[in-house]
Protein backbone atom coordinates (compact mmCIF):
# COMPACT_ATOMS: atom_id res chain seq x y z
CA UNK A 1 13.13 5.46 -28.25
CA UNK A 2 9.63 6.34 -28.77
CA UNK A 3 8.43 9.89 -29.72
CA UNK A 4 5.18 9.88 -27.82
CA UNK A 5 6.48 8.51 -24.67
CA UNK A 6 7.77 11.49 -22.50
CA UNK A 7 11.01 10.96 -20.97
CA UNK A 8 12.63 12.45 -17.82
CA UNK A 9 16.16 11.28 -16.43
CA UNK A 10 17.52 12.46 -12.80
CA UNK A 11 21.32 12.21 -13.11
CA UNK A 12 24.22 13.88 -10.82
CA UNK A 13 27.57 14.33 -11.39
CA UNK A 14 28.63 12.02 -8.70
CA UNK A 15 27.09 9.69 -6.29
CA UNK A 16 25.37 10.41 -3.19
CA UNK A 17 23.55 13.52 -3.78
CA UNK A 18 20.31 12.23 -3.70
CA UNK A 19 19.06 11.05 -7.08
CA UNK A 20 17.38 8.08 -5.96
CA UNK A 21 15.34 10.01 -2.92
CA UNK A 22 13.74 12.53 -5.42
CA UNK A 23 13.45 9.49 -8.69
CA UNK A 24 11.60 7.26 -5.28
CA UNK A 25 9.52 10.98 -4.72
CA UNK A 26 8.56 11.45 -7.97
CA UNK A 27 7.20 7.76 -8.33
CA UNK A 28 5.15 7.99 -5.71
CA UNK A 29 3.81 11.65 -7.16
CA UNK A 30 3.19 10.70 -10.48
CA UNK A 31 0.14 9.23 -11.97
CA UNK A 32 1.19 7.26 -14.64
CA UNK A 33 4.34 6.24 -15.58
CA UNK A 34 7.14 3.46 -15.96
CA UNK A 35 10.44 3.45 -13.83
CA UNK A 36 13.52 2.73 -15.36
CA UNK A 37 16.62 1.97 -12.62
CA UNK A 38 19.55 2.75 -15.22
CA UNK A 39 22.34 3.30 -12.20
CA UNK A 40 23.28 -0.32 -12.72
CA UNK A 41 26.54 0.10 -11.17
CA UNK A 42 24.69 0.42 -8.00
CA UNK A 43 21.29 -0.08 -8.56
CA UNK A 44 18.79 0.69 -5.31
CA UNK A 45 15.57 1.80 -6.40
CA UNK A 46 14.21 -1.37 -6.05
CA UNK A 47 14.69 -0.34 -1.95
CA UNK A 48 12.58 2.03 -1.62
CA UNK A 49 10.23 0.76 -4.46
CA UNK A 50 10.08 -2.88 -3.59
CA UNK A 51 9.48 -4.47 -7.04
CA UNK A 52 7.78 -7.82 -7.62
CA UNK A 53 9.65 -9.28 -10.43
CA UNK A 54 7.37 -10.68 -12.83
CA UNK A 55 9.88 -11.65 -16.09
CA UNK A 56 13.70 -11.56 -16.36
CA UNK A 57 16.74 -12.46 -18.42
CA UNK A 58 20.39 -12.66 -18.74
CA UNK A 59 22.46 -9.59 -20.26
CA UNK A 60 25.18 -11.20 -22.22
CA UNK A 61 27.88 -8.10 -22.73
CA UNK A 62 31.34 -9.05 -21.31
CA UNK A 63 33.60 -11.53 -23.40
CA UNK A 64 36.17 -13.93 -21.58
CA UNK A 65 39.34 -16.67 -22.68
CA UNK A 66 38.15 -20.12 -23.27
CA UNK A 67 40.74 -22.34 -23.96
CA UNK A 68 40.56 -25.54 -25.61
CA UNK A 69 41.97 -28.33 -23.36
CA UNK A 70 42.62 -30.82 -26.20
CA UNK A 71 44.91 -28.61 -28.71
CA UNK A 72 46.69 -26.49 -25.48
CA UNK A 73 50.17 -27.35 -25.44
CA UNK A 74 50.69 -25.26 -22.18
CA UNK A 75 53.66 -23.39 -23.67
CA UNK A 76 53.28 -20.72 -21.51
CA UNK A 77 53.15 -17.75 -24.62
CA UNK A 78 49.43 -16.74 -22.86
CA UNK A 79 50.68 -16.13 -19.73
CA UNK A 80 53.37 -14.21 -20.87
CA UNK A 81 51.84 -11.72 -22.90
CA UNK A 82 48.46 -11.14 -20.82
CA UNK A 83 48.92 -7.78 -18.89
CA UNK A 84 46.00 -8.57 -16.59
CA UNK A 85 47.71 -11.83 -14.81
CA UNK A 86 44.25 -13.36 -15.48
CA UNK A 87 45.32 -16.39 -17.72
CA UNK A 88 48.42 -19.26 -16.87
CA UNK A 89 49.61 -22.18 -19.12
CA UNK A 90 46.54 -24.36 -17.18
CA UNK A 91 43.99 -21.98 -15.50
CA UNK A 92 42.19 -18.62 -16.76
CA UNK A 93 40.76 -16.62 -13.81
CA UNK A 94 37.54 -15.11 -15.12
CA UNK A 95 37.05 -12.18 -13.13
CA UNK A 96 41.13 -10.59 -14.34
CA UNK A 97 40.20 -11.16 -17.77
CA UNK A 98 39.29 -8.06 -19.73
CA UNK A 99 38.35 -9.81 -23.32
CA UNK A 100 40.97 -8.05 -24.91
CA UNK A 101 41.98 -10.95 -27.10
CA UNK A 102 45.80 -10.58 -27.03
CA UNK A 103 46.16 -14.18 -25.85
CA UNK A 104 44.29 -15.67 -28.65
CA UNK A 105 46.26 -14.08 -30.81
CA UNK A 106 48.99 -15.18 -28.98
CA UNK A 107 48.75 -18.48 -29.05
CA UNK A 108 50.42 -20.56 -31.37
CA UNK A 109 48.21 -23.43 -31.18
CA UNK A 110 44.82 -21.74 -31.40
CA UNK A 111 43.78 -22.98 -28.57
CA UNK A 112 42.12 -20.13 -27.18
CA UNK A 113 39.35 -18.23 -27.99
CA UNK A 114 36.59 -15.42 -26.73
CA UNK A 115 33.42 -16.20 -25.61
CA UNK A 116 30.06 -13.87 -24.66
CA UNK A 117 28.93 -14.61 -20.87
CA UNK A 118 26.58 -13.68 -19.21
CA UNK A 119 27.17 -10.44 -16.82
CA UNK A 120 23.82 -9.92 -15.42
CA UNK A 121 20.30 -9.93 -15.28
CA UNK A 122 17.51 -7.51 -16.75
CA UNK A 123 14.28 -7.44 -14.69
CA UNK A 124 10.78 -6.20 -15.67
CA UNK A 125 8.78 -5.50 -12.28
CA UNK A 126 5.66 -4.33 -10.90
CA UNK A 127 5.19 -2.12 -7.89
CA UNK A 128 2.80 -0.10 -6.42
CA UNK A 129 4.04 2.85 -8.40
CA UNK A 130 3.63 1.36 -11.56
CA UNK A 131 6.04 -1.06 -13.74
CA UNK A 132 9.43 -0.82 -13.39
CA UNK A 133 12.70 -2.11 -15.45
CA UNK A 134 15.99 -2.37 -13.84
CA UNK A 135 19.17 -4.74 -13.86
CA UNK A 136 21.49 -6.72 -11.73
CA UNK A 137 25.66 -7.00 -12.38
CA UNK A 138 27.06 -10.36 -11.82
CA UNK A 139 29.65 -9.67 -8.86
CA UNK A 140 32.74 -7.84 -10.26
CA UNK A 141 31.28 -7.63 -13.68
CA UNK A 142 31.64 -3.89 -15.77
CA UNK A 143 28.83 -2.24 -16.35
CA UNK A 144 27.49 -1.16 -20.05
CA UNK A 145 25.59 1.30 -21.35
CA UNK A 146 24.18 -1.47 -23.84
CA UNK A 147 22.85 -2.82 -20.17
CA UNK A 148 21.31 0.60 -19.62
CA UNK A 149 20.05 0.89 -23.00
CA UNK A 150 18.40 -2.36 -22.93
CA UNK A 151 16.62 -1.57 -19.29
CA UNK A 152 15.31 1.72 -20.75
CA UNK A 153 14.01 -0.64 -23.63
CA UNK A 154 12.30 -2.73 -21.58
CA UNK A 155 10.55 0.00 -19.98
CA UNK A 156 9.35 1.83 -22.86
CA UNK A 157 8.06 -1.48 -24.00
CA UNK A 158 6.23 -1.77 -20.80
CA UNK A 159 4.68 2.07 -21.30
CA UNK A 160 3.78 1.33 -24.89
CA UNK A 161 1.96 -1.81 -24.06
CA UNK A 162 -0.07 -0.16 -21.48
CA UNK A 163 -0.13 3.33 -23.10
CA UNK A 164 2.12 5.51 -20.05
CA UNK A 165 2.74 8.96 -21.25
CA UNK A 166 6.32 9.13 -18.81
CA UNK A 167 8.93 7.56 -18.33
CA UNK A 168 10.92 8.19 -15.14
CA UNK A 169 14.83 6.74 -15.51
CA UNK A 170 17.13 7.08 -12.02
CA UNK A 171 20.74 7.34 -14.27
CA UNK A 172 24.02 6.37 -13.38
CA UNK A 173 26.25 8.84 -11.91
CA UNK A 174 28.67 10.31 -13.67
CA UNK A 175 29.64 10.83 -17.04
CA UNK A 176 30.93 7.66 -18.40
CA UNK A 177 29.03 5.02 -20.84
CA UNK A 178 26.26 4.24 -18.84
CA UNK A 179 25.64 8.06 -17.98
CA UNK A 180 26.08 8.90 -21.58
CA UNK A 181 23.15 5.70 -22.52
CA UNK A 182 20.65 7.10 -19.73
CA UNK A 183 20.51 10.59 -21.17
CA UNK A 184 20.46 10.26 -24.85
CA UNK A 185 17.68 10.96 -26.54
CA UNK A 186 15.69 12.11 -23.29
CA UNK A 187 13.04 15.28 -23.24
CA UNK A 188 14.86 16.44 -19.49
CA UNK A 189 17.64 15.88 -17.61
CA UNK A 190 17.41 16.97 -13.99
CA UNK A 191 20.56 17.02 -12.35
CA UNK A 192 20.78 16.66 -8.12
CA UNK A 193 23.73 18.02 -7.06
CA UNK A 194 24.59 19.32 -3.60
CA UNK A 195 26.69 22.53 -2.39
CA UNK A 196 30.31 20.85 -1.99
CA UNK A 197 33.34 21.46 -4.53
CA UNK A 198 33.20 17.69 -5.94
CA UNK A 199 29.64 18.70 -6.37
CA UNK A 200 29.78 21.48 -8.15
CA UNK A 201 32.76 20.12 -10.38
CA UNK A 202 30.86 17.09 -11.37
CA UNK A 203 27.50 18.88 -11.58
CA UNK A 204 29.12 20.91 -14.40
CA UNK A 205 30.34 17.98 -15.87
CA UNK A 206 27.03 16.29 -16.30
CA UNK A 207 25.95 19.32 -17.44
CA UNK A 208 28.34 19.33 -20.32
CA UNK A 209 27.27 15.89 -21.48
CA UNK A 210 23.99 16.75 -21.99
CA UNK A 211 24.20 20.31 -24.03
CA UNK A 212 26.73 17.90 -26.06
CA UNK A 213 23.43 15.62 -26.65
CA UNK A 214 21.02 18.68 -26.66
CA UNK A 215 19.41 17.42 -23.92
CA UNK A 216 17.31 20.49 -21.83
CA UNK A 217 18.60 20.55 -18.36
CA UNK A 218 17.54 21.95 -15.00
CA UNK A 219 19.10 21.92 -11.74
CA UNK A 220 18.17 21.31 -8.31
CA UNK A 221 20.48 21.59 -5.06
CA UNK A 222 20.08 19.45 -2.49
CA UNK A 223 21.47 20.02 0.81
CA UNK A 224 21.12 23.88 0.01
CA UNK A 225 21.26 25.10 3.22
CA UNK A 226 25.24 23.45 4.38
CA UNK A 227 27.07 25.87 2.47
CA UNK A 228 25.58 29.21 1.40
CA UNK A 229 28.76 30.39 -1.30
CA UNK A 230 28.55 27.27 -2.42
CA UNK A 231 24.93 27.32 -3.56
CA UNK A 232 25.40 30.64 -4.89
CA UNK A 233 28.01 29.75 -6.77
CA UNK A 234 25.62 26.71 -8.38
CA UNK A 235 23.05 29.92 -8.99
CA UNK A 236 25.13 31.52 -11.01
CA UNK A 237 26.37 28.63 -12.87
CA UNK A 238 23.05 27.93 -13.77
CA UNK A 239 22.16 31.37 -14.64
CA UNK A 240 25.40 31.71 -17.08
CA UNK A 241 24.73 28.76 -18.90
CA UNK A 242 20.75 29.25 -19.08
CA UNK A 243 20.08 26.49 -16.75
CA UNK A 244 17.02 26.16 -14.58
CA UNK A 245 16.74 25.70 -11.04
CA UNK A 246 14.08 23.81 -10.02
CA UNK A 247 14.34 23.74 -6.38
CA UNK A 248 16.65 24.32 -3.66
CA UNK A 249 16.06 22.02 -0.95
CA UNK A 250 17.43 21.95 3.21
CA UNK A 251 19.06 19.28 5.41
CA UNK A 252 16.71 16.98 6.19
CA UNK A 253 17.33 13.78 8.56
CA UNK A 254 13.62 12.49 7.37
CA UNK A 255 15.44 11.92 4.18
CA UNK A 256 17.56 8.77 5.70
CA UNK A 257 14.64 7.69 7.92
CA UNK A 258 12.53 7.39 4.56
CA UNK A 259 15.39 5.32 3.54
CA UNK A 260 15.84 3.38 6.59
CA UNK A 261 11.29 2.32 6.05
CA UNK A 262 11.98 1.50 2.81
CA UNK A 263 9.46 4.23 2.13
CA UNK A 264 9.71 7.50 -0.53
CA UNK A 265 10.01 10.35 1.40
CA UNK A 266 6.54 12.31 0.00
CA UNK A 267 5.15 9.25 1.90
CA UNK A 268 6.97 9.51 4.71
CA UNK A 269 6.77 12.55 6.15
CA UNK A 270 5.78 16.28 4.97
CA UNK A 271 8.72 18.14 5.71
CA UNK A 272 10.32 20.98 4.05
CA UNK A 273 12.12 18.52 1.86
CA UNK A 274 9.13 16.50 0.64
CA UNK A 275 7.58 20.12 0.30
CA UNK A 276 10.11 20.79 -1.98
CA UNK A 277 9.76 18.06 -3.95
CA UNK A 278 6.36 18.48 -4.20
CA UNK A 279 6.92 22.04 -5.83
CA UNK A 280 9.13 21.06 -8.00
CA UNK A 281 7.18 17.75 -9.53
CA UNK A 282 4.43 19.99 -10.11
CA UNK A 283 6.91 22.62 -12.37
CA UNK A 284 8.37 19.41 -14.15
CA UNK A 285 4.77 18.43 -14.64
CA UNK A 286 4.38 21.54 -16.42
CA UNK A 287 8.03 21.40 -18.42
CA UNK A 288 6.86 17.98 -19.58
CA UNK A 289 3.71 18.38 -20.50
CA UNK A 290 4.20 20.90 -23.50
């Protein structure tokens, strides 16, 4: 990734806590920068952003049987040793099969073999908030973090060409491979998390994954206001491991009416949670700057 191009990704421990609200908010508050839609499990920036696609291309990551119909002798060995029931002697169901390979080896007639398909699409967008990059899975296809890497690719290409000093990358949930690929190698993680026990857990989590990439993290709590021990509890977290807290922001229902318009919330309406965003944009400003 480049050096000059500053890069900040908004991740949370698990879904739901509002990533994509504050990545749409900070789009809209920004003045120039690229978007990069890395949650490609369930990508939905592109709602609230409403991209025009302007180029595109298959990802090629998952591999699949093939088998060859003119030296299978249908013996039956495939079937037996795939664990996934995805392959018979005549018919290999796609979507079951995991690429592992253990019924090519299996087969005494080499009749099978593995073969890279497509899993997806890549997209490079405009929108009103600048360009974005972001992907599509292919229904029931894995997701990848060389998917994720290649969408944060495409938009640092897109800020190079036209000279963006940010980068703004909505990560995946989590803290599997595609978590891991959205936060390497960033300047700042911010991690939304809200004031529940499966928040807090996975909040910590994230947190771990990227001190283990010495990636600088700060911390804001959405939802603040549901569950006061809670959110003390996330302030002291915070404070052992020398985390900041950016913000600490209310229960909102203009939040899900933004949604519901298509529309980020700083647009939407001015309430205390826009307000909050607001505040804390301008401190990230600041964090990102030097």
């Amino acid at each position: 990734m480049s050096k000059a191009l500053k890069q900040l990704t908004v991740v949370s421990g698990k879904g739901g806590t509002g990533k994509t609200t504050v990545v749409a908010s900070f789009a809209a508050l920004a003045e120039s920068k690229v978007l990069a839609d890395c949650d490609v499990d369930a990508a939905n920036l592109h709602l609230v952003i409403e991209p025009t696609v302007v180029e595109s291309g298959d990802f090629y990551g998952a591999k699949i049987a093939v088998r060859d119909l003119e030296l299978c002798q249908q013996c039956g060995e495939c079937e037996r040793r795939c664990r996934f029931d995805a392959i018979t002697a005549t018919d290999i169901d796609e979507l079951a099969c995991e690429g592992c390979g253990m019924c090519v080896i299996a087969c005494p007639h080499q009749a099978l073999r593995l073969e890279t398909v497509s899993c997806g699409k890549w997209y490079l967008s405009e929108t009103n908030y600048g360009p974005m990059a972001h992907a599509k899975l292919a229904p029931a296809a894995e997701s990848s973090g060389r998917l994720v890497t290649m969408v944060r690719q495409k938009a640092e290409d897109a800020a190079i060409e036209r000279d963006i000093p940010l980068a703004i990358i909505d990560g995946a949930p989590g803290i599997g491979c595609t978590a891991a690929a959205a936060i390497t190698e960033t300047d700042l993680a911010l991690i939304v998390t809200e004031p529940t026990l499966s928040g807090i857990h996975d909040m910590e989590r994230v947190a771990q994954l990227c001190m283990q990439f010495n990636v600088p993290v700060t911390v804001m709590i959405n939802k603040a206001d549901l569950n006061a021990a809670n959110t003390q509890r996330i302030r002291a977290y915070c404070a052992d491991k020398g985390l900041g807290l950016l913000g600490e922001l209310p229960y909102d229902e203009s939040v899900t009416e933004a949604m519901a318009r298509q529309m980020p919330l700083v647009e939407y309406r001015d309430g205390p949670v826009a307000q909050g965003i607001r505040a804390a944009w301008e401190e990230l400003s600041e964090i990102l700057s030097n």
